[in-house]
N, C-alpha and C. Protein backbone atom coordinates (compact mmCIF):
# COMPACT_ATOMS: atom_id res chain seq x y z
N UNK A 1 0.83 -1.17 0.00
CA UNK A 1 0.00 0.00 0.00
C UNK A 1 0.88 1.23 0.00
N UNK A 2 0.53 2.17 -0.98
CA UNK A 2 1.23 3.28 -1.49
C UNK A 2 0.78 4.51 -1.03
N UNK A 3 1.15 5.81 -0.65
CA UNK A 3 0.33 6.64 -1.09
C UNK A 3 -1.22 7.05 -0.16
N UNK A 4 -0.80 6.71 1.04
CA UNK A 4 -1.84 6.44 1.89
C UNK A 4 -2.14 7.92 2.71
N UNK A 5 -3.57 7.95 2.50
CA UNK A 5 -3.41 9.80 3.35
C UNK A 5 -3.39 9.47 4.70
N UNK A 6 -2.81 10.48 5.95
CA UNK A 6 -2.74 10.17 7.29
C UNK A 6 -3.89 9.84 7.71
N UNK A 7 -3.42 9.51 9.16
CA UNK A 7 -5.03 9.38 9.65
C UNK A 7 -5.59 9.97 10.22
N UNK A 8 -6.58 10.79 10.34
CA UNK A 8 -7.38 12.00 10.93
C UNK A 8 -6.84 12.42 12.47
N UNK A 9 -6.61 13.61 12.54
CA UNK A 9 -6.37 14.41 13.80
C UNK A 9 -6.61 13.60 15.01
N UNK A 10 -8.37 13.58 14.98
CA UNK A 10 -8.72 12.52 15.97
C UNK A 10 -8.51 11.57 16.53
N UNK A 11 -7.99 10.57 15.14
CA UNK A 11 -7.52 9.06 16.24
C UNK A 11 -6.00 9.22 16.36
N UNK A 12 -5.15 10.64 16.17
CA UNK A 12 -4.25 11.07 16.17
C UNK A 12 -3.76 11.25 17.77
N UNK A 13 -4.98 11.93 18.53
CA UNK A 13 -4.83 12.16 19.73
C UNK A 13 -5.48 11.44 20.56
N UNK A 14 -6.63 9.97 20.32
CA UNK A 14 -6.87 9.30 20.92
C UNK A 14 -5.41 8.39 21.26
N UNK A 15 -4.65 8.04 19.80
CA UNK A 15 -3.57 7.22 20.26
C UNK A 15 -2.45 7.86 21.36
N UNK A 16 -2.54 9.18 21.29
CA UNK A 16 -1.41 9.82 21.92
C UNK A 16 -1.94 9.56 23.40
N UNK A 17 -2.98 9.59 23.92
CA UNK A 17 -3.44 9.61 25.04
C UNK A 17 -3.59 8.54 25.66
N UNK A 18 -3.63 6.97 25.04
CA UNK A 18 -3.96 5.67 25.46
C UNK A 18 -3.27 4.83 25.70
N UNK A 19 -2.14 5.10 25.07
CA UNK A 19 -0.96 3.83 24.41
C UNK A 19 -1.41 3.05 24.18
N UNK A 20 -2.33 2.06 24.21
CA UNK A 20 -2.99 0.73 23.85
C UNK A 20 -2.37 0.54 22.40
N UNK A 21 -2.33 1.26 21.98
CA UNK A 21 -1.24 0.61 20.44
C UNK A 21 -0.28 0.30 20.32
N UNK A 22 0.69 0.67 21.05
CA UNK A 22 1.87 0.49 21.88
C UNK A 22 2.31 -0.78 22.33
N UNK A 23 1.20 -1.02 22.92
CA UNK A 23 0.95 -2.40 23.97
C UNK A 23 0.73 -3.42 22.94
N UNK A 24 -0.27 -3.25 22.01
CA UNK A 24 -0.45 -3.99 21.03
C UNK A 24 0.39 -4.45 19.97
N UNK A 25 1.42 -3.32 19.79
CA UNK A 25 2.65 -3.43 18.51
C UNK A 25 1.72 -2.64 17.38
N UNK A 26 0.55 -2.14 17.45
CA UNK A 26 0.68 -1.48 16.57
C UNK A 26 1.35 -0.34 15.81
N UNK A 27 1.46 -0.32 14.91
CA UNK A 27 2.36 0.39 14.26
C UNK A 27 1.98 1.64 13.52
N UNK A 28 1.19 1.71 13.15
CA UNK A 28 0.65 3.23 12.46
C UNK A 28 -1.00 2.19 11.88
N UNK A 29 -2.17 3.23 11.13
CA UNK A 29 -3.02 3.31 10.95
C UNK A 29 -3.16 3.84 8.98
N UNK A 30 -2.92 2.62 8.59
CA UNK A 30 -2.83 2.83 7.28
C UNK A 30 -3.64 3.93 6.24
N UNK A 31 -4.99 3.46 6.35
CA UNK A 31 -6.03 3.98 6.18
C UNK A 31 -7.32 3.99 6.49
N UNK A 32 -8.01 5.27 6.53
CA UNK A 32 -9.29 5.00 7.34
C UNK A 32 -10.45 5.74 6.09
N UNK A 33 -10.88 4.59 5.24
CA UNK A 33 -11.75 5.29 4.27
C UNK A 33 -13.57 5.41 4.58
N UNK A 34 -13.44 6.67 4.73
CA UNK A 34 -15.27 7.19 5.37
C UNK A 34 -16.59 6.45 4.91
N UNK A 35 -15.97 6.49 3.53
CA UNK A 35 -17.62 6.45 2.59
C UNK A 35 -17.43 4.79 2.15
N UNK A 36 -16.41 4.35 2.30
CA UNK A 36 -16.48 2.74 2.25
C UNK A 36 -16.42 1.88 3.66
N UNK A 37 -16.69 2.51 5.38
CA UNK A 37 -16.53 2.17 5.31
C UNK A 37 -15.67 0.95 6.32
N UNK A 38 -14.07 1.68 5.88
CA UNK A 38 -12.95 0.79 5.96
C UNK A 38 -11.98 1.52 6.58
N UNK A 39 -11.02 0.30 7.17
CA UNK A 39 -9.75 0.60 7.53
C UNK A 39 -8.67 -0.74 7.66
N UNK A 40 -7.41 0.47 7.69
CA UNK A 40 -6.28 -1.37 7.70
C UNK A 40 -5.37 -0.39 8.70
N UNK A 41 -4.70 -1.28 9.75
CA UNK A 41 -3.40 -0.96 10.62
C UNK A 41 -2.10 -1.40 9.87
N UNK A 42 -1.23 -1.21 10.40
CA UNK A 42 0.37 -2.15 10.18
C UNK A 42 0.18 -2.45 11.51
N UNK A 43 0.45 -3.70 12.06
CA UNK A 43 1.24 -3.88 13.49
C UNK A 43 2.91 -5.22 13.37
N UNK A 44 3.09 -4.60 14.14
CA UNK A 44 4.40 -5.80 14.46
C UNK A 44 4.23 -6.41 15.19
N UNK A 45 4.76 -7.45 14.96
CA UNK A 45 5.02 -9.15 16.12
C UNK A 45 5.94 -9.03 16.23
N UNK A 46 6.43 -9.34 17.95
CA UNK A 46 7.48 -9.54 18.26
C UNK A 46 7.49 -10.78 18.97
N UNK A 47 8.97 -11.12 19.55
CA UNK A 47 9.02 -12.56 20.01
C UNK A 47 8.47 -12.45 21.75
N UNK A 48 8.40 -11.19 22.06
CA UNK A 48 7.97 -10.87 23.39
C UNK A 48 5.99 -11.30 23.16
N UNK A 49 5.37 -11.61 22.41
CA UNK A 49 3.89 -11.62 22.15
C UNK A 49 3.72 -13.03 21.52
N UNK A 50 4.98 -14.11 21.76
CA UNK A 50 4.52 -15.45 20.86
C UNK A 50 5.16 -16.45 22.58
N UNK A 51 4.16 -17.86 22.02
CA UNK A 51 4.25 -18.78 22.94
C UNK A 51 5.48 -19.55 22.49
N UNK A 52 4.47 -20.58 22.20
CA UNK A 52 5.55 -21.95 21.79
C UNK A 52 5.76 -21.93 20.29
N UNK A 53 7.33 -21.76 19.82
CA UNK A 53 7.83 -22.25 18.69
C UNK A 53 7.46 -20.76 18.04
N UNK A 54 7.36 -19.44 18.77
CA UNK A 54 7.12 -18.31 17.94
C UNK A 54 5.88 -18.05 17.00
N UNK A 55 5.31 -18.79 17.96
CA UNK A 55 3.42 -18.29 17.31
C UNK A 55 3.13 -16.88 18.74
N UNK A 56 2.40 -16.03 17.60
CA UNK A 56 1.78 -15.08 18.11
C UNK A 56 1.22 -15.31 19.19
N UNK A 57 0.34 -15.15 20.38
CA UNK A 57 -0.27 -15.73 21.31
C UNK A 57 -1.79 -14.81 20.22
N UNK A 58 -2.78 -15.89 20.14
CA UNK A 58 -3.91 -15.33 19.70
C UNK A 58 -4.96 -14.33 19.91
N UNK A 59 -4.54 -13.34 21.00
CA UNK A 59 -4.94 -12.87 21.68
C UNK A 59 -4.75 -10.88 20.64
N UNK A 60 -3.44 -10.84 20.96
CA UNK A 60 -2.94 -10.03 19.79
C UNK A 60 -3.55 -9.72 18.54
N UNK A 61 -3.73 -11.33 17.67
CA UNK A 61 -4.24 -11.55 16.74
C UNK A 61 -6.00 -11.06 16.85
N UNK A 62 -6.52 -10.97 17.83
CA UNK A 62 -7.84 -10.94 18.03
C UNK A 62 -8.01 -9.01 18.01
N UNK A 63 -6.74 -8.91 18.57
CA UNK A 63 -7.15 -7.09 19.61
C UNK A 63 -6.23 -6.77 17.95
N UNK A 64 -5.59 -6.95 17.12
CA UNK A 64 -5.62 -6.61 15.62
C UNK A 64 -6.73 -5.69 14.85
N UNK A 65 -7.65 -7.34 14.86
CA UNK A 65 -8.13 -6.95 14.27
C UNK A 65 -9.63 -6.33 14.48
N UNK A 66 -9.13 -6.45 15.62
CA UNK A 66 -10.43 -5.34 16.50
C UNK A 66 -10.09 -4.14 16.69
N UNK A 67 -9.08 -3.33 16.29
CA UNK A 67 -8.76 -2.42 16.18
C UNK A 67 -8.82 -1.84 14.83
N UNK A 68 -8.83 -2.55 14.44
CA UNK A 68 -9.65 -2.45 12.71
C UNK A 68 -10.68 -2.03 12.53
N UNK A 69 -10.91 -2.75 13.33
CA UNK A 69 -13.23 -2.35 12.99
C UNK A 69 -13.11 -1.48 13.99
N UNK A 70 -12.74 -1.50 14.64
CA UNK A 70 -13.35 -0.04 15.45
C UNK A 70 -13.17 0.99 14.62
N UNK A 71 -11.86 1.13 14.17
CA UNK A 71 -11.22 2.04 13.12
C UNK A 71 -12.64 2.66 12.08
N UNK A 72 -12.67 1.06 11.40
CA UNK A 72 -13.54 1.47 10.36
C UNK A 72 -14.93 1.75 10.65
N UNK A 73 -15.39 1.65 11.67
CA UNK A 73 -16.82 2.17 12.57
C UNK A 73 -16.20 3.90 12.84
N UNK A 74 -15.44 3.83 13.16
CA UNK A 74 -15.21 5.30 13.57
C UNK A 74 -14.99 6.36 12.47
N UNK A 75 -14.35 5.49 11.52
CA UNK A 75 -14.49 6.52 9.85
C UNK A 75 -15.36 6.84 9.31
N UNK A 76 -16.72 5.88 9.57
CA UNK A 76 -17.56 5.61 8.77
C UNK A 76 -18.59 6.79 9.70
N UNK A 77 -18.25 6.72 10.69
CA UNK A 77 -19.20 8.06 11.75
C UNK A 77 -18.58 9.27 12.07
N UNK A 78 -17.42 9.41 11.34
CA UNK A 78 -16.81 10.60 11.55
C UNK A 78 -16.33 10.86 13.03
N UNK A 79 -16.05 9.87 13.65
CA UNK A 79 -15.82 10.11 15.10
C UNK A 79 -16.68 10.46 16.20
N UNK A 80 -17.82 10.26 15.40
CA UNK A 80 -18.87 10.64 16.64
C UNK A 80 -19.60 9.00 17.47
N UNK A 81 -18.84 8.42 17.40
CA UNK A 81 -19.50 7.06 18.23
C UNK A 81 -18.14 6.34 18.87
N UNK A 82 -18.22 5.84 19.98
CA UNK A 82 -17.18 4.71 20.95
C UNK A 82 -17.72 3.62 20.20
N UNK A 83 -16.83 2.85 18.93
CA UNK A 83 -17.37 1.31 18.91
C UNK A 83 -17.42 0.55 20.28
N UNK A 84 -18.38 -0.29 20.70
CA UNK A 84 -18.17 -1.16 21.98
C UNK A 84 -18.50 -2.65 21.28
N UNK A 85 -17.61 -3.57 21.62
CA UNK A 85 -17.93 -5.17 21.00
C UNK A 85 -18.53 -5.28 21.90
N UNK A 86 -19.73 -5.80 21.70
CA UNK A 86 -20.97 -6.58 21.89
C UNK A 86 -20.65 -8.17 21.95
N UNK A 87 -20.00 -8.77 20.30
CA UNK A 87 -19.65 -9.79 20.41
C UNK A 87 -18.69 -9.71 19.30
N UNK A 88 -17.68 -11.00 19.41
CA UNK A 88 -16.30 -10.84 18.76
C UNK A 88 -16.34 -12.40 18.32
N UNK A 89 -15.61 -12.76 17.27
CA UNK A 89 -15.64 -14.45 16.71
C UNK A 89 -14.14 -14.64 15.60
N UNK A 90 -13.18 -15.13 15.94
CA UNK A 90 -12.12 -14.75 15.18
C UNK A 90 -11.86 -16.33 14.98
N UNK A 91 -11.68 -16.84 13.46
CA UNK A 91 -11.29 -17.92 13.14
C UNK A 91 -9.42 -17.73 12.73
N UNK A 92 -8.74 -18.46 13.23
CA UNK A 92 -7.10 -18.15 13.05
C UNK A 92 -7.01 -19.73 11.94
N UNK A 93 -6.87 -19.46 10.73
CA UNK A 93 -6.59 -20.14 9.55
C UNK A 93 -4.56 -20.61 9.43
N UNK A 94 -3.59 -19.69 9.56
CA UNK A 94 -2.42 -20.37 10.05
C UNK A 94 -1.80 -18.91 11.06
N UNK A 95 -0.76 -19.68 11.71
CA UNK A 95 -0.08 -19.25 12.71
C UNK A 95 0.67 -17.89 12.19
N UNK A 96 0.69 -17.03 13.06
CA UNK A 96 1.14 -15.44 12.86
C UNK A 96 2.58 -15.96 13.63
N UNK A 97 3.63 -14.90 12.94
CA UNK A 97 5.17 -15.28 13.47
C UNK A 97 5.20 -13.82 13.82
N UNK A 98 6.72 -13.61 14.09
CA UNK A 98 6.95 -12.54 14.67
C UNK A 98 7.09 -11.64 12.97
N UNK A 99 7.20 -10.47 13.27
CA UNK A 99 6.94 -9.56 11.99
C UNK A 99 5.79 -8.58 11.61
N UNK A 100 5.75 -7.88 10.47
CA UNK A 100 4.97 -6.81 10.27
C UNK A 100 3.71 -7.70 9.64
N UNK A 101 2.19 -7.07 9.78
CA UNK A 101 0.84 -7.48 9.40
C UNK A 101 0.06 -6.38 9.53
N UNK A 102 -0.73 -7.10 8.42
CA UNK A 102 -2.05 -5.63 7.91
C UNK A 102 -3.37 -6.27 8.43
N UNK A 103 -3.66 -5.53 9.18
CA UNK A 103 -5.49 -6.02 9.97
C UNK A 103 -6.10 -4.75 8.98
N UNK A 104 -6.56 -5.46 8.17
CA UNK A 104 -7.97 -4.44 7.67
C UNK A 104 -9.23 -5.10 7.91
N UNK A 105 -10.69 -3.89 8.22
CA UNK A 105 -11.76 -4.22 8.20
C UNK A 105 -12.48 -3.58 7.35
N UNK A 106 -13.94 -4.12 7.58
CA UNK A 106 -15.05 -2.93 6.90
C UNK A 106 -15.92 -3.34 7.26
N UNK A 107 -17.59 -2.46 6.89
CA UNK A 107 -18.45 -2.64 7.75
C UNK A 107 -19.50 -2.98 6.75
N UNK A 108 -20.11 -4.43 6.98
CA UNK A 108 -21.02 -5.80 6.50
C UNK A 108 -22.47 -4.75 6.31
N UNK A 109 -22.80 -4.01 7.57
CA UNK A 109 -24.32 -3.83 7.70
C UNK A 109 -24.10 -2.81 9.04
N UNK A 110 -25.11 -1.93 8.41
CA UNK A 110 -24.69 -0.92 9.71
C UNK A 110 -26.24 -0.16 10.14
N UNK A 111 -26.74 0.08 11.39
CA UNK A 111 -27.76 0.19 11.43
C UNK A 111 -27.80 1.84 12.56
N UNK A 112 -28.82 1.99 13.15
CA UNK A 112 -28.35 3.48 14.10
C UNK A 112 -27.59 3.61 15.45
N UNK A 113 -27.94 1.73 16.09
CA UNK A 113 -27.15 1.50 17.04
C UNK A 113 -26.30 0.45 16.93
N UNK A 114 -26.51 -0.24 16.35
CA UNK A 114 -25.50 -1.57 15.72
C UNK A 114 -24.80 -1.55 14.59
N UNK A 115 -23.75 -1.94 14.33
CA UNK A 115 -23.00 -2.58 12.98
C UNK A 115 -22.73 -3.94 13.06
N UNK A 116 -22.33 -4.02 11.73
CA UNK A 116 -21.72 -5.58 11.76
C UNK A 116 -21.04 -5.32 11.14
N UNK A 117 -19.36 -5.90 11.60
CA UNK A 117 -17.99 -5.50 10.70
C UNK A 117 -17.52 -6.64 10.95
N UNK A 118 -16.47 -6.82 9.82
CA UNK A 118 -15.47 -8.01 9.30
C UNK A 118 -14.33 -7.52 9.25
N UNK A 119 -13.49 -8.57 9.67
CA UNK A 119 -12.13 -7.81 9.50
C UNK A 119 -11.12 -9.72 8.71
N UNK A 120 -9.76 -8.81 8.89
CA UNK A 120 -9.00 -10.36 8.42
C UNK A 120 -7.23 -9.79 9.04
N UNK A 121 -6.45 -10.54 9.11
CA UNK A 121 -5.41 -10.34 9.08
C UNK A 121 -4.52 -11.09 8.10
N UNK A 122 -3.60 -10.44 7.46
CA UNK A 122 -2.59 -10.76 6.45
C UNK A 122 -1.03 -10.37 6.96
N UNK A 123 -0.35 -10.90 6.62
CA UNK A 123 1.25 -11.61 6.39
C UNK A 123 2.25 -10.81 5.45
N UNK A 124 3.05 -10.42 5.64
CA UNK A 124 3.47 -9.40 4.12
C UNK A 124 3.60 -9.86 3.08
N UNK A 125 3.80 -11.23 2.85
CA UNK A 125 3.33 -12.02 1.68
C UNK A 125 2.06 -11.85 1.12
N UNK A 126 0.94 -11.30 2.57
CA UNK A 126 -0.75 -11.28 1.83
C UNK A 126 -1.26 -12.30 2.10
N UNK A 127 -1.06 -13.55 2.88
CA UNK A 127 -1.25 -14.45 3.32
C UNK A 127 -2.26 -14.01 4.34
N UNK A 128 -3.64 -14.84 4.10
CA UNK A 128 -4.47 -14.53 5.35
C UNK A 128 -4.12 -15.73 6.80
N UNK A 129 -4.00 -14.76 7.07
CA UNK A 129 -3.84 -15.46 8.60
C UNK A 129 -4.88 -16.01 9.64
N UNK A 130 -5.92 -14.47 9.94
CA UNK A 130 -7.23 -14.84 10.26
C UNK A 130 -7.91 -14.03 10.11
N UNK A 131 -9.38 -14.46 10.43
CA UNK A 131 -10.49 -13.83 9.90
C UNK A 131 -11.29 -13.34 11.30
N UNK A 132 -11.97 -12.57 11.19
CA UNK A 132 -12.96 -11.44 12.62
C UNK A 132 -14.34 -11.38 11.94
N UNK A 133 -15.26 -11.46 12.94
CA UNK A 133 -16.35 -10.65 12.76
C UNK A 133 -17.09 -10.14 14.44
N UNK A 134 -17.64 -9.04 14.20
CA UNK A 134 -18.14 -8.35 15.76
C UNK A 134 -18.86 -7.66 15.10
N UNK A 135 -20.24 -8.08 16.44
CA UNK A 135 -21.31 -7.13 16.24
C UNK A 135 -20.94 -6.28 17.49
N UNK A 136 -20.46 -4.41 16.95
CA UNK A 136 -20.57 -3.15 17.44
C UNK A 136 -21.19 -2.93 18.35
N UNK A 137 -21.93 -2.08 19.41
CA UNK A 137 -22.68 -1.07 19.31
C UNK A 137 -22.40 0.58 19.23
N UNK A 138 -22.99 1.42 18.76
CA UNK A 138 -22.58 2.24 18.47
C UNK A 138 -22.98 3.51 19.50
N UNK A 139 -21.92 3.46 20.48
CA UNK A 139 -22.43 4.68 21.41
C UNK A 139 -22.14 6.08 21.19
N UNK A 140 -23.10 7.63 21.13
CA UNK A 140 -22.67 8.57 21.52
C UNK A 140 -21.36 9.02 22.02
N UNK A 141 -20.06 9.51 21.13
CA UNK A 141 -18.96 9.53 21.72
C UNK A 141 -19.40 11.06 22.77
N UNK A 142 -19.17 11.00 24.15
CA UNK A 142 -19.24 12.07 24.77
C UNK A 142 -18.47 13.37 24.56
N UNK A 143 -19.62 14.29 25.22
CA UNK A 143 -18.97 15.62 25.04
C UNK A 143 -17.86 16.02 25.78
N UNK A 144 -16.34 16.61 25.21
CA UNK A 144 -15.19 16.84 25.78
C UNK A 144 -15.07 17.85 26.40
């Protein structure tokens, strides 16, 4: 991915304030497209986040690509809603190693208090790794 515009002010200073990306290995916030929608992270694996034989611990793999869909819930509302998982379902197809990966999502069906978003994780080869789906809800982000 080339050519990617930043990512809005907003989740600019949510990350500055949380570290939770940090914690996660995420790495920057590729893109966050409004009207589709969508979004993809970069994060890194390191050997500090894998069990046995240098698998990821799946856990990582899960908060990926849930950081995805929130992403892409939050593009898609312009920042005016807290995604909250309701419910989360992640099928892991092969083992994540240590290294760089793209969690992109997008959003299936979206309603005034609910969505339904999909996400996947890929390999820098492009290799899917695993697959997400969570039903949202979509709360009132409060007044600052």
């Amino acid at each position: 991915m080339t050519d990617l515009p930043p990512a809005p002010a907003a989740l600019a200073i949510d990350e500055a304030i949380d570290g939770l990306n940090a914690s996660l290995g995420i790495v920057r916030t590729l893109y966050m497209d409004a009207e589709k929608g969508r979004a993809a992270l970069e994060c890194k694996a390191e050997m500090r986040m894998c069990h046995s034989g240098g698998v990821v611990q799946g856990g990582f793999v899960t908060g990926w690509i849930d950081a995805a869909m929130a992403r892409a819930v939050m593009a898609a509302t312009d920042f005016a809603v807290l995604p909250m998982s309701l419910e989360i379902k992640i099928s892991f197809f092969r083992p994540a190693a240590p290294g760089l990966h793209i969690a992109e999502a997008w959003i299936e069906r979206r309603g005034r208090s609910t969505a339904f978003v999909e996400g996947e994780l890929r390999d820098a080869a492009g290799e899917v790794l695993a697959k997400g789906t969570s039903t949202i809800r979509l709360l009132p982000r409060p007044a600052s």
